[in-house]
C-alpha atoms as a PDB file:
ATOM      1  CA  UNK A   1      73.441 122.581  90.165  1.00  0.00           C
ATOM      2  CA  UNK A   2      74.326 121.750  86.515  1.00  0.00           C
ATOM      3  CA  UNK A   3      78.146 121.849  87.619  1.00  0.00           C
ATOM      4  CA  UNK A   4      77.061 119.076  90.093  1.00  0.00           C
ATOM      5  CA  UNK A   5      75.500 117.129  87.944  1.00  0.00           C
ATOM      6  CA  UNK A   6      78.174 116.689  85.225  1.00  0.00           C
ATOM      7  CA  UNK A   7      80.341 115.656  87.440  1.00  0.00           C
ATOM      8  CA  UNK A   8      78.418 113.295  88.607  1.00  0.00           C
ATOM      9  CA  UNK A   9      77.239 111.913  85.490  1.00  0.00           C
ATOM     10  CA  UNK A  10      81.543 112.500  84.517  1.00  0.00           C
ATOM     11  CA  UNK A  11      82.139 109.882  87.790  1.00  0.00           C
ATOM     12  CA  UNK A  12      79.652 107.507  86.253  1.00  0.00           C
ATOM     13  CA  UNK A  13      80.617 107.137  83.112  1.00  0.00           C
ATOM     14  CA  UNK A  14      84.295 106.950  84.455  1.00  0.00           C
ATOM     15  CA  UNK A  15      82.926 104.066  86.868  1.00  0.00           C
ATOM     16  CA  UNK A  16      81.313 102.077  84.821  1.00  0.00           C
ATOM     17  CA  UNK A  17      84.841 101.415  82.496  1.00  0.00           C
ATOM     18  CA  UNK A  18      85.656  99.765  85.605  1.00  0.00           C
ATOM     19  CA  UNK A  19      85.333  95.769  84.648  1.00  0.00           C
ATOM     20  CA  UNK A  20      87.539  93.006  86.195  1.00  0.00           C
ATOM     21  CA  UNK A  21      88.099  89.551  85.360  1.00  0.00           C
ATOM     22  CA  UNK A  22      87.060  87.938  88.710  1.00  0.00           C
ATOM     23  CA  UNK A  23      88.144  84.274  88.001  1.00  0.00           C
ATOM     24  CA  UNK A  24      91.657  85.379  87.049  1.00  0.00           C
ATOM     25  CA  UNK A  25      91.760  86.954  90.711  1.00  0.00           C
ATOM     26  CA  UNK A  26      90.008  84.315  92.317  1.00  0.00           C
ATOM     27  CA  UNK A  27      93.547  82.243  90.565  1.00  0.00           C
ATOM     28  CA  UNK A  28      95.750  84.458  91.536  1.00  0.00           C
ATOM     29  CA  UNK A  29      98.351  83.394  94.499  1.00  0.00           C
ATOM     30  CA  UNK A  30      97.494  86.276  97.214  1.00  0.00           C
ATOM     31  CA  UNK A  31      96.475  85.360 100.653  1.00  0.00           C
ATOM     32  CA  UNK A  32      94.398  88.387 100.604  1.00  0.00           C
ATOM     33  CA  UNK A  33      93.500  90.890  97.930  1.00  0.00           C
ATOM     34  CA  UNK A  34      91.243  94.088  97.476  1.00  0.00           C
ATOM     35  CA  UNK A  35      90.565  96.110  94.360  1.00  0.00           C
ATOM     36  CA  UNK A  36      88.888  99.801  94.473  1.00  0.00           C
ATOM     37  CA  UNK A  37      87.439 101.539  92.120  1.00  0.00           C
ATOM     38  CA  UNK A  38      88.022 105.371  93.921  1.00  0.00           C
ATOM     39  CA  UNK A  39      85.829 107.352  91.703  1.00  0.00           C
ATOM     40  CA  UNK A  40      82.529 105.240  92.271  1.00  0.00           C
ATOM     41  CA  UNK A  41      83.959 104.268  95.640  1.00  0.00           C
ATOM     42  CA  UNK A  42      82.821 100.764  94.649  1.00  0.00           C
ATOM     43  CA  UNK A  43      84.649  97.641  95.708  1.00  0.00           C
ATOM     44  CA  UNK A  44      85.454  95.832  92.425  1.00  0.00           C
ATOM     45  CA  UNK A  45      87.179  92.513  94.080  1.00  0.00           C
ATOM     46  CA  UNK A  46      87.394  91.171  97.388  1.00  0.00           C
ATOM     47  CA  UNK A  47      89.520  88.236  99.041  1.00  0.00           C
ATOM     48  CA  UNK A  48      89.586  88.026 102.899  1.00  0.00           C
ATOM     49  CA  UNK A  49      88.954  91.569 103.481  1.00  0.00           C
ATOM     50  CA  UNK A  50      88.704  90.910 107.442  1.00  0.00           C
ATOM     51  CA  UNK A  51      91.957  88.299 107.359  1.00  0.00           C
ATOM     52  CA  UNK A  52      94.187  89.427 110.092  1.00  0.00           C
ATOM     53  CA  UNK A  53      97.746  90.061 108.134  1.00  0.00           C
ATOM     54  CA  UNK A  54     100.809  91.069 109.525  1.00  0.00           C
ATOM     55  CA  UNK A  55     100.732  94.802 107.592  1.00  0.00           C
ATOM     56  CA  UNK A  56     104.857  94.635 107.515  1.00  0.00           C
ATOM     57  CA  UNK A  57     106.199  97.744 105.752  1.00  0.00           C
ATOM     58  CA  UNK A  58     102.876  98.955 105.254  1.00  0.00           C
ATOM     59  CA  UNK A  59     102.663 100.534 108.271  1.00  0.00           C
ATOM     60  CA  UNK A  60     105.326 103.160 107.722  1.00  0.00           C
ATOM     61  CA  UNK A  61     102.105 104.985 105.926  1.00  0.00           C
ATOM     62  CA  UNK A  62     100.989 105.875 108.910  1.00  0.00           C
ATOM     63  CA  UNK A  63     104.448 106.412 110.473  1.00  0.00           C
ATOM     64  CA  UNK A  64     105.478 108.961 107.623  1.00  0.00           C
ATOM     65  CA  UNK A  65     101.648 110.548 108.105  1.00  0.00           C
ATOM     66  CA  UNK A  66     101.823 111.560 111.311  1.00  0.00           C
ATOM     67  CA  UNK A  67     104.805 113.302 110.350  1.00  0.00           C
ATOM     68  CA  UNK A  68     103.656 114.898 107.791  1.00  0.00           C
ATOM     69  CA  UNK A  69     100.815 116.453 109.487  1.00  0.00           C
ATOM     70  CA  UNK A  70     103.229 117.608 112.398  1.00  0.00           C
ATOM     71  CA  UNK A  71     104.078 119.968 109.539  1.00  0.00           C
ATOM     72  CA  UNK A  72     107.314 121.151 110.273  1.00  0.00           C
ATOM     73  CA  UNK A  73     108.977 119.159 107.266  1.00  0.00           C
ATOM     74  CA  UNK A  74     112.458 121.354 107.350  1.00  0.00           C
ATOM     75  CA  UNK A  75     113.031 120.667 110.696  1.00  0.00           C
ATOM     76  CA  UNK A  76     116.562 119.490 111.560  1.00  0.00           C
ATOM     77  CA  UNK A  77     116.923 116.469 113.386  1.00  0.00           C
ATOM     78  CA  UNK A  78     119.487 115.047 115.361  1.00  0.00           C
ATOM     79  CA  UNK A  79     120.443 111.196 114.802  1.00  0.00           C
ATOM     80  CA  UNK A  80     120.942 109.571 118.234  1.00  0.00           C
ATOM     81  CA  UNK A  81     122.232 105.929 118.826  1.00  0.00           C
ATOM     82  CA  UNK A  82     118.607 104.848 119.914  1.00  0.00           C
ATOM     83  CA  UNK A  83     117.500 105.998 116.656  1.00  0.00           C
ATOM     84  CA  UNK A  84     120.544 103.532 114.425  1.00  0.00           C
ATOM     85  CA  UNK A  85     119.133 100.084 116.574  1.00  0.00           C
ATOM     86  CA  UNK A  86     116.898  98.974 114.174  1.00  0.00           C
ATOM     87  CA  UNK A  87     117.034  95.941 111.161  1.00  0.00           C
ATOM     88  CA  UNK A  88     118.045  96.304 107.785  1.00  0.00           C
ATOM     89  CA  UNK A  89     116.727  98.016 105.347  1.00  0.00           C
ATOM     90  CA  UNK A  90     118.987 100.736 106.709  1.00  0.00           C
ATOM     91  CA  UNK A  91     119.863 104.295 105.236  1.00  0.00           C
ATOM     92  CA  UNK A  92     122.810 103.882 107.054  1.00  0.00           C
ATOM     93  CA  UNK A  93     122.855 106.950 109.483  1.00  0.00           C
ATOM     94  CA  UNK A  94     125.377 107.548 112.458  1.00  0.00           C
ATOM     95  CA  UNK A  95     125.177 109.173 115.553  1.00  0.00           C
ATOM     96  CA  UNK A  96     125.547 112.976 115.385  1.00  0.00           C
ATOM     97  CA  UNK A  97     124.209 113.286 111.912  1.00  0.00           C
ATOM     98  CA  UNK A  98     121.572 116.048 111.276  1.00  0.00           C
ATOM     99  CA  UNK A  99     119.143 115.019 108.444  1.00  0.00           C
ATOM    100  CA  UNK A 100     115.817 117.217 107.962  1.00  0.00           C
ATOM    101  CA  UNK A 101     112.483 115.688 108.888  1.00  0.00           C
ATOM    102  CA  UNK A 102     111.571 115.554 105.047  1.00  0.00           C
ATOM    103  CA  UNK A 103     114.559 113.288 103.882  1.00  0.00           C
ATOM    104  CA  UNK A 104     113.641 111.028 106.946  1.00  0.00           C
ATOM    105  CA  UNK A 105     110.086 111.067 105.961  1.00  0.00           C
ATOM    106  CA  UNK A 106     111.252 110.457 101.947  1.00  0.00           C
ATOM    107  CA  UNK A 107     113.549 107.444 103.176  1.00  0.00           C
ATOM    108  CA  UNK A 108     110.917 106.064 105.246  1.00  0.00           C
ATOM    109  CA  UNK A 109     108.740 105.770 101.825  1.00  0.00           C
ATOM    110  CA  UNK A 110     110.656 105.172  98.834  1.00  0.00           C
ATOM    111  CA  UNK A 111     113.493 102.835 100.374  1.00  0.00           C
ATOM    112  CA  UNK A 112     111.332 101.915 103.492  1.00  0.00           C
ATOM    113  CA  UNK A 113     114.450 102.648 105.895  1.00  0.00           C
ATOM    114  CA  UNK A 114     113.949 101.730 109.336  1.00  0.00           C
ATOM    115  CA  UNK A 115     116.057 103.955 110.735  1.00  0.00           C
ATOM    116  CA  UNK A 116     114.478 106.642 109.096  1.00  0.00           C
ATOM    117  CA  UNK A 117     111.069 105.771 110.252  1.00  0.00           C
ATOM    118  CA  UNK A 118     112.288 105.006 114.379  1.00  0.00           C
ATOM    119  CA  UNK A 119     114.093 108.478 114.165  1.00  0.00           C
ATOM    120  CA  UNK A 120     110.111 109.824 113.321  1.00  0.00           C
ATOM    121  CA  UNK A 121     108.959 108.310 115.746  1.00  0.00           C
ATOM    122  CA  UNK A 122     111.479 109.624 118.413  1.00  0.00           C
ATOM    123  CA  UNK A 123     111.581 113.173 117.234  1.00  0.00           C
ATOM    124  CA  UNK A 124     107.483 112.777 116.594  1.00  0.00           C
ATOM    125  CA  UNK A 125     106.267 111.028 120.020  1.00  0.00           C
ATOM    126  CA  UNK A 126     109.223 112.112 121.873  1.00  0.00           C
ATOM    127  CA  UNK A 127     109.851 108.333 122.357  1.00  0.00           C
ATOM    128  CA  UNK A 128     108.823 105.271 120.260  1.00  0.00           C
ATOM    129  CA  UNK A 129     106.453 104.144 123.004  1.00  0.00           C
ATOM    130  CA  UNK A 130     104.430 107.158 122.573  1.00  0.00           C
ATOM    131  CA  UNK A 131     104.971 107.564 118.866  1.00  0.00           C
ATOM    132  CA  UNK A 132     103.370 103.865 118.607  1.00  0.00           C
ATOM    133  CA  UNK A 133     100.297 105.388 121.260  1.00  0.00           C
ATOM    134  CA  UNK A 134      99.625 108.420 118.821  1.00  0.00           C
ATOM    135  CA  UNK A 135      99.790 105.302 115.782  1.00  0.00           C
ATOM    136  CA  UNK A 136      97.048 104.176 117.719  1.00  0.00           C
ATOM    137  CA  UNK A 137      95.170 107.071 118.365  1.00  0.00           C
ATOM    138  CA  UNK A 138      95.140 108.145 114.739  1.00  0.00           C
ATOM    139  CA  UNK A 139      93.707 104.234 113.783  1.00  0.00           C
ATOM    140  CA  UNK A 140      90.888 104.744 115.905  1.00  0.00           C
ATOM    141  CA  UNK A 141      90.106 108.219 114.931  1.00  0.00           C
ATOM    142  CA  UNK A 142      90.405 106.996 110.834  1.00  0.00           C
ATOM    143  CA  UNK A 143      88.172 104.144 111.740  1.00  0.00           C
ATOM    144  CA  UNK A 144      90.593 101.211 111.401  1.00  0.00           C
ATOM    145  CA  UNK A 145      89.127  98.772 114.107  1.00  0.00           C
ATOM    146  CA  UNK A 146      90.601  95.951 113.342  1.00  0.00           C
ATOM    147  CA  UNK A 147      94.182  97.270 113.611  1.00  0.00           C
ATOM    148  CA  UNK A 148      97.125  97.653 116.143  1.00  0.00           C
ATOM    149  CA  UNK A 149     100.466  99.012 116.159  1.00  0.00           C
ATOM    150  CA  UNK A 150     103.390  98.209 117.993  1.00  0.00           C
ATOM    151  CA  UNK A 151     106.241  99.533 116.059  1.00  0.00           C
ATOM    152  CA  UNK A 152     106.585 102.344 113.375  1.00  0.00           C
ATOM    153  CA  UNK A 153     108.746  99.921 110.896  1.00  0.00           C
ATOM    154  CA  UNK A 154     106.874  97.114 110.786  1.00  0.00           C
ATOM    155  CA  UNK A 155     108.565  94.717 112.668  1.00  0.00           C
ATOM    156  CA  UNK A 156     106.691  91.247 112.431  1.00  0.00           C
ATOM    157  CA  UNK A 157     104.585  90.750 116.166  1.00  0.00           C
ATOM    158  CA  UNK A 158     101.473  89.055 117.310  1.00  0.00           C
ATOM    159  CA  UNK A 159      99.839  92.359 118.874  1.00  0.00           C
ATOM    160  CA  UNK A 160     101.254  94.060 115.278  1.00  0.00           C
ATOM    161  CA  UNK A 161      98.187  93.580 112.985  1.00  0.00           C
ATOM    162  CA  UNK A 162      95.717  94.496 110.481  1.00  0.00           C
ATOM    163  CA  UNK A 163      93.471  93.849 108.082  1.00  0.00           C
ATOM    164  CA  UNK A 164      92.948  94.012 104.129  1.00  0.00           C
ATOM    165  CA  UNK A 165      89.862  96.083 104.885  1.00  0.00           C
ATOM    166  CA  UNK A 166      92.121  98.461 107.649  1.00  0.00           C
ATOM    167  CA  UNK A 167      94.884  98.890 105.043  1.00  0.00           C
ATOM    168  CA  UNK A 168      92.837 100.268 102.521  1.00  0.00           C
ATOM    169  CA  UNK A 169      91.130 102.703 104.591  1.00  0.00           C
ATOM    170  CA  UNK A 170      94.750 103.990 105.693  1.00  0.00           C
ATOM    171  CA  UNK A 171      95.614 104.425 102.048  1.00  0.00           C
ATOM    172  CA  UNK A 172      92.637 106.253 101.178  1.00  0.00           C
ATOM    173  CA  UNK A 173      93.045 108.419 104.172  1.00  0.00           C
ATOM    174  CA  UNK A 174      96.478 109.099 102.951  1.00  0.00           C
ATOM    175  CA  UNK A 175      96.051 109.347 100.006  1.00  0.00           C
ATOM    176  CA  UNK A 176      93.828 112.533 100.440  1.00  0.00           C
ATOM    177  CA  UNK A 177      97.231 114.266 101.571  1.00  0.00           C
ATOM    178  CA  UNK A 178      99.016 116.329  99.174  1.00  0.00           C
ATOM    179  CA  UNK A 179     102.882 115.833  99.785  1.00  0.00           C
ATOM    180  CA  UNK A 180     102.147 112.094 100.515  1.00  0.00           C
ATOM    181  CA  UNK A 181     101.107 111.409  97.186  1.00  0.00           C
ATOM    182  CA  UNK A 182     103.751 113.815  95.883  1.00  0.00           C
ATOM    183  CA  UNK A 183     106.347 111.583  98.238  1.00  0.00           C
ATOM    184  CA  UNK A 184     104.748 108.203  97.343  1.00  0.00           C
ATOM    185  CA  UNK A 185     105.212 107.853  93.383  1.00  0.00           C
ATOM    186  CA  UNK A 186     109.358 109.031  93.259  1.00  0.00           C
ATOM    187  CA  UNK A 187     111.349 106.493  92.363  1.00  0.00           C
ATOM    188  CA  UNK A 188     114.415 107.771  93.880  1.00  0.00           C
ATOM    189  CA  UNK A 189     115.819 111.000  96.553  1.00  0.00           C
ATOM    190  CA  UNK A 190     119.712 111.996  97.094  1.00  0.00           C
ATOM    191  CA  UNK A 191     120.034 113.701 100.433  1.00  0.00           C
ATOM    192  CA  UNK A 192     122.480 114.578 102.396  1.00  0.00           C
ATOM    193  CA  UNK A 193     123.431 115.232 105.981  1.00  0.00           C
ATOM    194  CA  UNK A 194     123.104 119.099 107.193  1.00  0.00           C
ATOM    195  CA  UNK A 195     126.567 118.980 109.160  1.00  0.00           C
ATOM    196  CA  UNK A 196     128.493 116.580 107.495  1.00  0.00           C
ATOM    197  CA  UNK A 197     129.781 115.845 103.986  1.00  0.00           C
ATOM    198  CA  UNK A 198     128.003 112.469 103.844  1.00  0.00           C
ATOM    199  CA  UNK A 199     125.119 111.956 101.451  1.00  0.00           C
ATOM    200  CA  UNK A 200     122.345 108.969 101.295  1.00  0.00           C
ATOM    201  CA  UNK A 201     120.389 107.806  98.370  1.00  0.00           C
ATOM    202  CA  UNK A 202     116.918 106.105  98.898  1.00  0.00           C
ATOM    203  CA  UNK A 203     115.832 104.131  95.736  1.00  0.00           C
ATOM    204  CA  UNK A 204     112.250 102.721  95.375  1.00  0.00           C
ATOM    205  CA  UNK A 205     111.288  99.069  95.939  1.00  0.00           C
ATOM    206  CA  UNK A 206     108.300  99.714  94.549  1.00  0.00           C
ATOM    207  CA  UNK A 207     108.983  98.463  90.804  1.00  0.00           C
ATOM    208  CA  UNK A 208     105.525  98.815  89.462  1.00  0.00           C
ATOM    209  CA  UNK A 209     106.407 102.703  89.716  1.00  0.00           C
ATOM    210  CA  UNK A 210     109.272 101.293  86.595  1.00  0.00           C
ATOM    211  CA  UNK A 211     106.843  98.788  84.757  1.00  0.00           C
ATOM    212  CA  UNK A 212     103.434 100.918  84.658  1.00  0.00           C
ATOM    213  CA  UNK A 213     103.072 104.324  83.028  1.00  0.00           C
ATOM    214  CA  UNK A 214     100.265 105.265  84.987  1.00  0.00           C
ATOM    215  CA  UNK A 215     101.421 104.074  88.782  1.00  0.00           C
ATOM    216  CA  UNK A 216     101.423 107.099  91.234  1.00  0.00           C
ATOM    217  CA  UNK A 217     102.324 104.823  94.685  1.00  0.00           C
ATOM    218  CA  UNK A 218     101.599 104.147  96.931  1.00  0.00           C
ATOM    219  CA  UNK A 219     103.655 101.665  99.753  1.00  0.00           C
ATOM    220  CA  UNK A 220     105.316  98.353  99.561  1.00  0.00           C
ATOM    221  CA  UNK A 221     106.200  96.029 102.418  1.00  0.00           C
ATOM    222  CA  UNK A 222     108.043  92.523 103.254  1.00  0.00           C
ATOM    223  CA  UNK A 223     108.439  90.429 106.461  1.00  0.00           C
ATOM    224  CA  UNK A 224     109.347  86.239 106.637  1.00  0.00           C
ATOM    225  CA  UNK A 225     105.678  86.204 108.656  1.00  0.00           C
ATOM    226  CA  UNK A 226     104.035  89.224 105.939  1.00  0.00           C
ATOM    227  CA  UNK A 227     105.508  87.490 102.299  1.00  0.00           C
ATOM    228  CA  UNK A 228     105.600  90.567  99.915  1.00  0.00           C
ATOM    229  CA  UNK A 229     102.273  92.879 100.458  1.00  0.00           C
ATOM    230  CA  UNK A 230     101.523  96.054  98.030  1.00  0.00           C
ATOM    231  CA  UNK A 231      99.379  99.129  98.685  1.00  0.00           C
ATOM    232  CA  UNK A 232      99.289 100.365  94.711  1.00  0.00           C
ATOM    233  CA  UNK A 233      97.487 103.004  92.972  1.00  0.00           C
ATOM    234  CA  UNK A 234      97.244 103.859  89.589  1.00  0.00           C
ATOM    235  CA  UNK A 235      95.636 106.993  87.439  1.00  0.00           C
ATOM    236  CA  UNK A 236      94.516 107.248  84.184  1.00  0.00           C
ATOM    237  CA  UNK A 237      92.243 109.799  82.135  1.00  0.00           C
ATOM    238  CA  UNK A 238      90.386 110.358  85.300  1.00  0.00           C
ATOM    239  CA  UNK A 239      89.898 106.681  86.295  1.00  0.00           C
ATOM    240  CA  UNK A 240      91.252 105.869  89.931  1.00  0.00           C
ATOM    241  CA  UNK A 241      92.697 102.697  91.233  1.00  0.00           C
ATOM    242  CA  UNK A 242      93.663 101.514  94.779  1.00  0.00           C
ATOM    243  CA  UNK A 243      94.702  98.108  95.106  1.00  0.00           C
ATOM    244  CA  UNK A 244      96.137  96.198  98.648  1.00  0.00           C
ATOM    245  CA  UNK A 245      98.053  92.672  98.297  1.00  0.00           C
ATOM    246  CA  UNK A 246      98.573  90.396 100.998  1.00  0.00           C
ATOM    247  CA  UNK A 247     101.321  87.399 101.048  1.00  0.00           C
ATOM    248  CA  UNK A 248     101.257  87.405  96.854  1.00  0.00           C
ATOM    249  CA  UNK A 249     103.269  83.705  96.205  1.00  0.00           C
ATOM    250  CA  UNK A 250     103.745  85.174  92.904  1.00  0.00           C
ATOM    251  CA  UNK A 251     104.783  87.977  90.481  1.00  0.00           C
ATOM    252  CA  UNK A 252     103.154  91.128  93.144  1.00  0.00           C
ATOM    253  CA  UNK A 253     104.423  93.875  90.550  1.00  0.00           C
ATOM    254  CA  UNK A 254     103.080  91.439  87.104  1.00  0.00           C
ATOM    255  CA  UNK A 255      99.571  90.796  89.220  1.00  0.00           C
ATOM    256  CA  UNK A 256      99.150  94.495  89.833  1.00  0.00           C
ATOM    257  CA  UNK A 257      99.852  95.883  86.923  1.00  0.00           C
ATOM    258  CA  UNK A 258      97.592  92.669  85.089  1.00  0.00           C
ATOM    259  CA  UNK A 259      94.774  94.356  87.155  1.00  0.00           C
ATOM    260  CA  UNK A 260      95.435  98.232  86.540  1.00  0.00           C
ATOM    261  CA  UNK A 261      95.218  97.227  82.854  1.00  0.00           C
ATOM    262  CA  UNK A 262      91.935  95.234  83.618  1.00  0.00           C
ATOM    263  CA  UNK A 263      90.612  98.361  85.437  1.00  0.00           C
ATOM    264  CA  UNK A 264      92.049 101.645  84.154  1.00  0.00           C
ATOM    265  CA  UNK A 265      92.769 100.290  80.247  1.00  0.00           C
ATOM    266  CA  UNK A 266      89.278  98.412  79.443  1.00  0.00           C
END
């Protein structure tokens, strides 16, 4: 009981460091913006929480997800030519190259490679069509009903959408995962094929992991339709910050890390 209640009363008195300049939000150039406070659970700012968004890159959190919780992260897989027809960002794979399920997954995160992420869903679903169904499934099941797949990259689509609200609730869901947080806050993995002498480097996009000290991930994401969008989290003596930015016209990595000061530094 006593161990209950100080942490508890530890959660408050975390929480309640948790102040925000709303006006300098309300200025800020974001289409759409959320800011969580994940100790308290409390919603510190909110701008169009419900605004349908085109998630880009974002959605490879649930596309690297589901393969994590297949489980089997040393499996070997097989690069076929289905699996190289995607857009750039590219790692750059060929046909015939065996690359374990973890480096895919890795790729897929820190470099957002959408190669990596279709040859998931092909080795996950069996086929991208049913990859995208089990997408789908999982949404439902996490509670994200105002969401819908139809790629695992992120392709820009009219039946491809989300919301602010959705986003967040797929963050916090992954977030809860071990190796994902382990996989979302490295700034960098060399990897190389299993049968041939050819190596790949994923670097991060994500340069808030560079500019703040106490960034631990999670996601970034970019489409013509999307404009740059963030998932970001930061950590600091026990405080906990989630933060999801939609279309930001300006500085996304400056803004963030402006509010993880405001948040985690007051």
């Amino acid at each position: 009981m006593m161990k209950r209640l100080s942490t508890l009363i530890l959660g408050l008195s975390v929480s309640l460091f948790a102040q925000i300049d709303k006006q300098e939000l309300n200025n800020m150039k974001v289409e759409a913006l959320l800011v969580k406070d994940m100790n308290s659970k409390q919603m510190l700012y909110s701008k169009e929480p419900l605004k349908e968004v085109q998630p880009a890159s974002l959605t490879k959190v649930m596309t690297v997800m589901l393969a994590i919780e297949r489980g089997n992260l040393g499996e070997p897989i097989t690069i076929t030519k289905e699996m190289t027809k995607v857009e750039p960002t590219i790692a750059g794979y060929r046909r015939g190259d065996v690359i374990r399920l973890e480096d895919l997954i890795k790729a897929t995160m820190i470099k957002s490679d959408n190669d990596a992420a279709k040859a998931i869903a092909i080795t996950v679903g069996g086929t991208e069509e049913h990859f995208v169904e089990m997408m789908n499934a999982k949404v439902r099941a996490i509670g994200m009903v105002h969401t819908h797949f139809t790629n695992p990259c992120g392709y820009d689509d009219k039946k491809h959408y989300s919301t602010p609200k959705d986003l967040l609730k797929m963050a916090e869901y992954a977030i809860k995962n071990r190796k994902f947080n382990e996989i979302s806050k490295m700034n960098e993995h060399r990897y190389r094929a299993l049968n041939k002498n050819r190596e790949f480097y994923a670097y991060t996009h994500n340069r808030l992991l560079n500019r703040y000290q106490y960034a631990v991930g999670i996601k970034t994401g970019y489409t013509a339709k999307a404009g740059p969008c963030l998932i970001a989290r930061a950590k600091k003596d026990g405080k906990d910050c989630v933060i999801v930015m939609m279309n930001a016209k300006g500085d996304r990595w400056k803004s963030a890390k402006n509010i993880f000061e405001q948040v985690l530094e007051s």
